[in-house]
Protein backbone atom coordinates (compact mmCIF):
# COMPACT_ATOMS: atom_id res chain seq x y z
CA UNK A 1 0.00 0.00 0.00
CA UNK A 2 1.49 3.32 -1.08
CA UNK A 3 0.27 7.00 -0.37
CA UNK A 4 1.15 10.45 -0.42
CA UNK A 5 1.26 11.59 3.18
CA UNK A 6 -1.44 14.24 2.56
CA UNK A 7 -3.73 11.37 1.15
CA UNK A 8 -2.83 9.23 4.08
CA UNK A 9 -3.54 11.57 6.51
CA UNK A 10 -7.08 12.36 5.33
CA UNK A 11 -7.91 8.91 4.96
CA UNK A 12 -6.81 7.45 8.59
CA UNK A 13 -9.84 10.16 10.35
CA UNK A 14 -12.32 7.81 9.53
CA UNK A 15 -10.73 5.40 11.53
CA UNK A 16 -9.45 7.83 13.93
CA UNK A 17 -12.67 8.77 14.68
CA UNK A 18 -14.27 5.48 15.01
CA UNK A 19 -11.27 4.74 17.46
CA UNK A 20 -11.69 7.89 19.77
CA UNK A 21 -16.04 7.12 19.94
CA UNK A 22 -15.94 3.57 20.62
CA UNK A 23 -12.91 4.66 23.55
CA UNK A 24 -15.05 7.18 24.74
CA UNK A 25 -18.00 5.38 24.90
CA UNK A 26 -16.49 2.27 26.79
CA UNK A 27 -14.34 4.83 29.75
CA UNK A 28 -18.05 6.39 30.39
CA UNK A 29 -19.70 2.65 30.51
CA UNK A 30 -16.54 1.99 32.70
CA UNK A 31 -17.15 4.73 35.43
CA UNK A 32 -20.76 4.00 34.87
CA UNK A 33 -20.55 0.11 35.96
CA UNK A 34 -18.06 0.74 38.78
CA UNK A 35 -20.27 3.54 40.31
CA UNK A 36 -22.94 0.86 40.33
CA UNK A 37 -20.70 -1.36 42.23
CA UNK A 38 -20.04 0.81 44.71
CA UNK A 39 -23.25 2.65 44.67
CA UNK A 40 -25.26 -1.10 44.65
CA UNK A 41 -22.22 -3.45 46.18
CA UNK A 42 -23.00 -5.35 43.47
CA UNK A 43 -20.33 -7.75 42.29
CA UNK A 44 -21.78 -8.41 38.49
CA UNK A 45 -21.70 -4.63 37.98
CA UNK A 46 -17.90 -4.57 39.33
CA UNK A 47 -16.53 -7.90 36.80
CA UNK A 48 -18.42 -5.94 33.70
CA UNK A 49 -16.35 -2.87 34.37
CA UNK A 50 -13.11 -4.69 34.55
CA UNK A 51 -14.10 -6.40 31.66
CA UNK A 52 -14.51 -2.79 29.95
CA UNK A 53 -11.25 -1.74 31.09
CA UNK A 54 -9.01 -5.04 29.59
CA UNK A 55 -10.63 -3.71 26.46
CA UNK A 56 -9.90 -0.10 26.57
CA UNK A 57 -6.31 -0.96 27.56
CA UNK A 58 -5.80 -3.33 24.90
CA UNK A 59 -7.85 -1.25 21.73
CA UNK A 60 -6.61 2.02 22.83
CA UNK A 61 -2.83 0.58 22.73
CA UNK A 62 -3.55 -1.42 19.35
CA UNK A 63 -4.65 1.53 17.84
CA UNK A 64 -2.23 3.99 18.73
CA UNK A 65 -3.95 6.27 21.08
CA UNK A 66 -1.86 5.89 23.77
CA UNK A 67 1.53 5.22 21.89
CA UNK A 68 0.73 8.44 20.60
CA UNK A 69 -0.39 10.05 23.98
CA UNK A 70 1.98 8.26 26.43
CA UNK A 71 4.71 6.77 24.69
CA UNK A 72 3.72 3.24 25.23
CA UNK A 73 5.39 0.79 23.35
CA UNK A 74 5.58 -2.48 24.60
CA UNK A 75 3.57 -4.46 22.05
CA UNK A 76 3.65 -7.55 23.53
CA UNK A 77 2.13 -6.53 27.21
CA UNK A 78 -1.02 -5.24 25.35
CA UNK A 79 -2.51 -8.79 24.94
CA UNK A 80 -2.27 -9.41 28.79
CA UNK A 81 -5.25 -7.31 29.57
CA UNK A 82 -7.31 -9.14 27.43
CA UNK A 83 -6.45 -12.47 29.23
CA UNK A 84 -7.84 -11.35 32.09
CA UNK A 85 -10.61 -9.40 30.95
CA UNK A 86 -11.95 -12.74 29.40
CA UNK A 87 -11.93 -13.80 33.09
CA UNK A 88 -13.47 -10.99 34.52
CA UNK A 89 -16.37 -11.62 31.88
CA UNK A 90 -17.11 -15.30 32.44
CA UNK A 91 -17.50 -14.36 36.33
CA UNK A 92 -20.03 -11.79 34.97
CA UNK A 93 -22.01 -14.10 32.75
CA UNK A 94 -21.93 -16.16 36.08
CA UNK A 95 -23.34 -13.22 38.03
CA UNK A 96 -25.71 -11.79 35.91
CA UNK A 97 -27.49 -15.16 34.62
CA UNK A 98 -27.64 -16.72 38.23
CA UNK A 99 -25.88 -19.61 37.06
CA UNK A 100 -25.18 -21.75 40.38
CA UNK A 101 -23.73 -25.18 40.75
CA UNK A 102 -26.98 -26.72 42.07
CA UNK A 103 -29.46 -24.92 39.54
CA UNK A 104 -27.23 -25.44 36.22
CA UNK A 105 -24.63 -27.81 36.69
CA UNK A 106 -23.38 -28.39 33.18
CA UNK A 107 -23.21 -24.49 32.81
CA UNK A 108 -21.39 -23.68 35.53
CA UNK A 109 -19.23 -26.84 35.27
CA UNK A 110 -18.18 -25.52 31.66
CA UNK A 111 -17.60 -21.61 33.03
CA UNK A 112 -15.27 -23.33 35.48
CA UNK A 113 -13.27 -25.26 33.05
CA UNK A 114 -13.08 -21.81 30.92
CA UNK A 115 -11.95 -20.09 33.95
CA UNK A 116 -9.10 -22.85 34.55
CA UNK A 117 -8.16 -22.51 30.91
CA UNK A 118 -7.95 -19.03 30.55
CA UNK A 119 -5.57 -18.99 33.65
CA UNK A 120 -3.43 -21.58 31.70
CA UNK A 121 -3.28 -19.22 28.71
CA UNK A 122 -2.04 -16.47 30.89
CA UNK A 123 0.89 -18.46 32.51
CA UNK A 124 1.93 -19.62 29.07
CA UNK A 125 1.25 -16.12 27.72
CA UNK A 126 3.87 -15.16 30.17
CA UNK A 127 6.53 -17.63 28.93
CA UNK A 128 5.92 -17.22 25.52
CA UNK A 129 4.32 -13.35 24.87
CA UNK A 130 4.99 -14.10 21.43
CA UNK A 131 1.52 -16.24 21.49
CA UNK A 132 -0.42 -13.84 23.67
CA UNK A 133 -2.31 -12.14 20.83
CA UNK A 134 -3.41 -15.60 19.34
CA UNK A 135 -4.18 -16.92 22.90
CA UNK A 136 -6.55 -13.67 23.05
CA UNK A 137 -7.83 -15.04 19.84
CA UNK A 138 -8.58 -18.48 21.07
CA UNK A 139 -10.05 -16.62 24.36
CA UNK A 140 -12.56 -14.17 23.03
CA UNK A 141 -14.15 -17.13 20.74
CA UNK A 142 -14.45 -19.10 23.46
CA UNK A 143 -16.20 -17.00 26.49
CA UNK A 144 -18.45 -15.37 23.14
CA UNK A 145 -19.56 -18.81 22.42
CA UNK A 146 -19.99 -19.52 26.27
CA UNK A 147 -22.01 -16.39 26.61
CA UNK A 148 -24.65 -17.44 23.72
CA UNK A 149 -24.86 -20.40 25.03
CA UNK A 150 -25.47 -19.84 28.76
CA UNK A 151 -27.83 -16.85 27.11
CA UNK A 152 -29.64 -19.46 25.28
CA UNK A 153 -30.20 -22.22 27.97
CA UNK A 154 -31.60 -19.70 30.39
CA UNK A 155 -33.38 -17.91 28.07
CA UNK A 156 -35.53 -21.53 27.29
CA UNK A 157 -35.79 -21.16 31.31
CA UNK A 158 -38.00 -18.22 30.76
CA UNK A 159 -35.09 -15.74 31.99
CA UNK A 160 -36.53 -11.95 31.37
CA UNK A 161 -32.79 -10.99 32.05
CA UNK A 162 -31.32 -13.93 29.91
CA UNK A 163 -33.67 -13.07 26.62
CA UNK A 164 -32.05 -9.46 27.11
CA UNK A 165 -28.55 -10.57 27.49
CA UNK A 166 -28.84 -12.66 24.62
CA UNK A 167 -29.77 -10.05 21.76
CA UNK A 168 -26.31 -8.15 22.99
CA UNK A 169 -24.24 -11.11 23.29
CA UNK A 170 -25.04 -12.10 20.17
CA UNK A 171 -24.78 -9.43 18.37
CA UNK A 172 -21.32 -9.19 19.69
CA UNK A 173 -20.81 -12.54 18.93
CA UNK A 174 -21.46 -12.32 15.12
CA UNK A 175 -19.19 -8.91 14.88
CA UNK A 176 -16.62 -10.55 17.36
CA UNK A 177 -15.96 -13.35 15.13
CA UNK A 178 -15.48 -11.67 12.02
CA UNK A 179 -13.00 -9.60 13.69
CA UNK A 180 -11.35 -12.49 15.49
CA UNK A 181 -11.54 -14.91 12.32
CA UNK A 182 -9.46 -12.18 9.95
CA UNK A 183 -6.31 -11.14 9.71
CA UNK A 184 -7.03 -7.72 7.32
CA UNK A 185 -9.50 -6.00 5.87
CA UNK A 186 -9.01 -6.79 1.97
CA UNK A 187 -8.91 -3.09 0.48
CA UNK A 188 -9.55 -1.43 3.68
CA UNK A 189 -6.00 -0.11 4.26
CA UNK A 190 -6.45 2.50 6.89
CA UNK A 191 -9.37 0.50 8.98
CA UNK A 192 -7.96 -2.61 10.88
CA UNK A 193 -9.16 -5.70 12.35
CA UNK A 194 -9.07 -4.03 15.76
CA UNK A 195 -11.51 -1.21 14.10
CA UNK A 196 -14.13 -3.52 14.04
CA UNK A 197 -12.89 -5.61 17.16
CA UNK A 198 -13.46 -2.47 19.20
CA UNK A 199 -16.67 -1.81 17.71
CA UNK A 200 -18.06 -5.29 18.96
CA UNK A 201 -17.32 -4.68 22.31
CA UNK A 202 -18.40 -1.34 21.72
CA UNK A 203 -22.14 -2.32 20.73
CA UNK A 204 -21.96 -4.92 23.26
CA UNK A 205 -21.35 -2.72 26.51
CA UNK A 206 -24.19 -0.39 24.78
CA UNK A 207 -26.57 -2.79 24.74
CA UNK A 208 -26.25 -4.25 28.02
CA UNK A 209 -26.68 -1.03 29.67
CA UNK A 210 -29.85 -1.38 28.03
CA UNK A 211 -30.12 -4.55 29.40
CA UNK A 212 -29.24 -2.86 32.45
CA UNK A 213 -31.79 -0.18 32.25
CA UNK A 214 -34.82 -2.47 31.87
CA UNK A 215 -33.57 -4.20 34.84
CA UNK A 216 -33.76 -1.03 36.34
CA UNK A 217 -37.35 -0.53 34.96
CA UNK A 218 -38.62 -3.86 35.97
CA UNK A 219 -37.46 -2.87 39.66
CA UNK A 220 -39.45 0.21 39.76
CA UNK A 221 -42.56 -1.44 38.68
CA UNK A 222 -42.44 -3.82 41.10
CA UNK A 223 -41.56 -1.20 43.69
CA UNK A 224 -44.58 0.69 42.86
CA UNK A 225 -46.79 -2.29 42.92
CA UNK A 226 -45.43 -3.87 46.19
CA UNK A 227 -46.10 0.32 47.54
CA UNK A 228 -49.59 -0.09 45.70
CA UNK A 229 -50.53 -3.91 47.82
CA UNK A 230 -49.24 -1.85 51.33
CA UNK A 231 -51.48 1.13 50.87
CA UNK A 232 -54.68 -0.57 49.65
CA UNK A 233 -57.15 -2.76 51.28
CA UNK A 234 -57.45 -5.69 49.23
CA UNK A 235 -61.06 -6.03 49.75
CA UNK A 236 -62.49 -2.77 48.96
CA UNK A 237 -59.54 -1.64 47.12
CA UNK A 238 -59.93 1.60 49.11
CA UNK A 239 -56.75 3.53 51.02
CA UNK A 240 -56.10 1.58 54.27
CA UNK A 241 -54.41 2.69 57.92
CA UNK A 242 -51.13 3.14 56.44
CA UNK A 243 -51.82 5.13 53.47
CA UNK A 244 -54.34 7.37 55.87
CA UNK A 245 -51.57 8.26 58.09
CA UNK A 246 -49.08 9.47 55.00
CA UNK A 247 -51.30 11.19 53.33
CA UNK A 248 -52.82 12.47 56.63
CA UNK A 249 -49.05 13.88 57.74
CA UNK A 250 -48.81 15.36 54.85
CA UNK A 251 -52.12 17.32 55.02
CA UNK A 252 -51.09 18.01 58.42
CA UNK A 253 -48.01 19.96 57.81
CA UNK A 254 -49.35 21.82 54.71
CA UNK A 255 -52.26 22.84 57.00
CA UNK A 256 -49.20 24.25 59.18
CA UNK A 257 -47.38 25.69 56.84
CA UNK A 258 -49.98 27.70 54.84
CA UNK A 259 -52.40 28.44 58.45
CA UNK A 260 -55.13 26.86 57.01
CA UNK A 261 -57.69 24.92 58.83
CA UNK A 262 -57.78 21.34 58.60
CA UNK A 263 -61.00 18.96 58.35
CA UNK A 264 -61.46 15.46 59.11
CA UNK A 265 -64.56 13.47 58.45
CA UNK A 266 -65.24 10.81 60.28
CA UNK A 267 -68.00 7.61 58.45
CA UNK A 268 -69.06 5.33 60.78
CA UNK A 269 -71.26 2.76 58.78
CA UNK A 270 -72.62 -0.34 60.85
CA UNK A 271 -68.99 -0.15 62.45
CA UNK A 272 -67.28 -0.06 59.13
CA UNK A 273 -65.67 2.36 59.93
């Protein structure tokens, strides 16, 4: 591939763009998660963002942005993060599935045996760094594949979070393995494999904080309907003891606050009262 340097120049921004985005979009979804997991002590929330950051440190070095920020160099300790970011991420799919050893045995059998591997892969990764970036290769197809699986299983089990998970995972699973599976991009000389690898995860985080945000949803439903079932008689479906006292201390202290009198009227019907 030859180019004037002018040419060149114009035609890496498309790239450079897509880069700096998809970066800038995963460091917010990375605060984002680990406020959660402080905010929620929630360990699922915690693995996700650690999962974000093996990513960021890996694209953001493969791609030049820090290189070109920081100086950093070292090609071969890029590929580490991923190792154990593929770690952190089978934990999460753990987490955030509810896969237990008594509920799911085979799944959570075959997370642990992907867990055991991937620590393997980062021993040998650190005897032979030469075969850390095809060792992330080998890694990210297998805890993708894992992930649509487990998302498939449970989502047969009539999981509302599972059937959510699974339109993200796989997704990332379709772009994930055409970046993983290629070693160029025929004709594409200033947008890389990593490009699109960083995109995947990219789309991924996105649409598990969407996940993430009808979880949120669900909650407040049920919050409002548990509030509904305290404040109502059942019977009569008319405000009960509980819901007379709010709403009466509120009344209360406007009447106080505005000097306003205050009326109550009390029904007394065959001691129904």
């Amino acid at each position: 591939y030859i180019d004037t340097l002018e040419h060149y120049r114009q035609a890496i921004k498309g790239g450079n763009a897509l880069t700096m985005l998809c970066l800038g979009i995963l460091l917010g979804l990375a605060f984002y998660y680990v406020a959660l997991a402080v905010t929620r002590c929630n360990t699922t929330d915690a693995l996700y963002s650690l999962f974000i950051l093996g990513n960021l440190l890996y694209n953001g070095t493969a791609l030049l942005v820090y290189p070109d920020l920081f100086g950093m160099h070292r090609f071969y300790l890029i590929s580490m993060p991923i190792l154990f970011s593929n770690i952190a991420y089978i934990f999460f799919v753990l987490r955030l599935l509810d896969i237990t050893r008594e509920a799911h045995p085979l799944l959570y059998r075959s997370g642990m045996v992907l867990l055991g591997l991937f620590a393997c892969f980062i021993v040998l990764a650190l005897g032979k760094p030469n075969w850390s970036l095809e060792l992330d290769r080998i890694g990210v197809g297998l805890f993708m594949s894992y992930g649509v699986g487990a998302g498939i299983v449970r989502t047969r089990q009539r999981d509302t979070t599972a059937r959510n998970y699974l339109i993200a995972v796989v997704t990332f699973f379709m772009l994930g393995v055409i970046s993983i599976s290629l070693s160029k991009l025929d004709g594409a000389y200033t947008f890389y494999v990593e490009h699109l690898g960083l995109l995947a995860v990219t789309v991924e985080a996105l649409l598990l904080a969407l996940v993430l945000a009808g979880q949120f949803s669900q909650l407040r439903m049920q919050f409002e309907q548990e509030r509904e079932y305290a404040t109502r008689d059942v019977l009569t479906g008319l405000q009960n003891r509980r819901a007379f006292f709010e709403f009466g201390n509120i009344e209360v202290e406007r009447s106080k606050r505005y000097g306003r009198p205050l009326t109550v009227l009390f029904l007394d019907l065959d001691n129904f009262k």
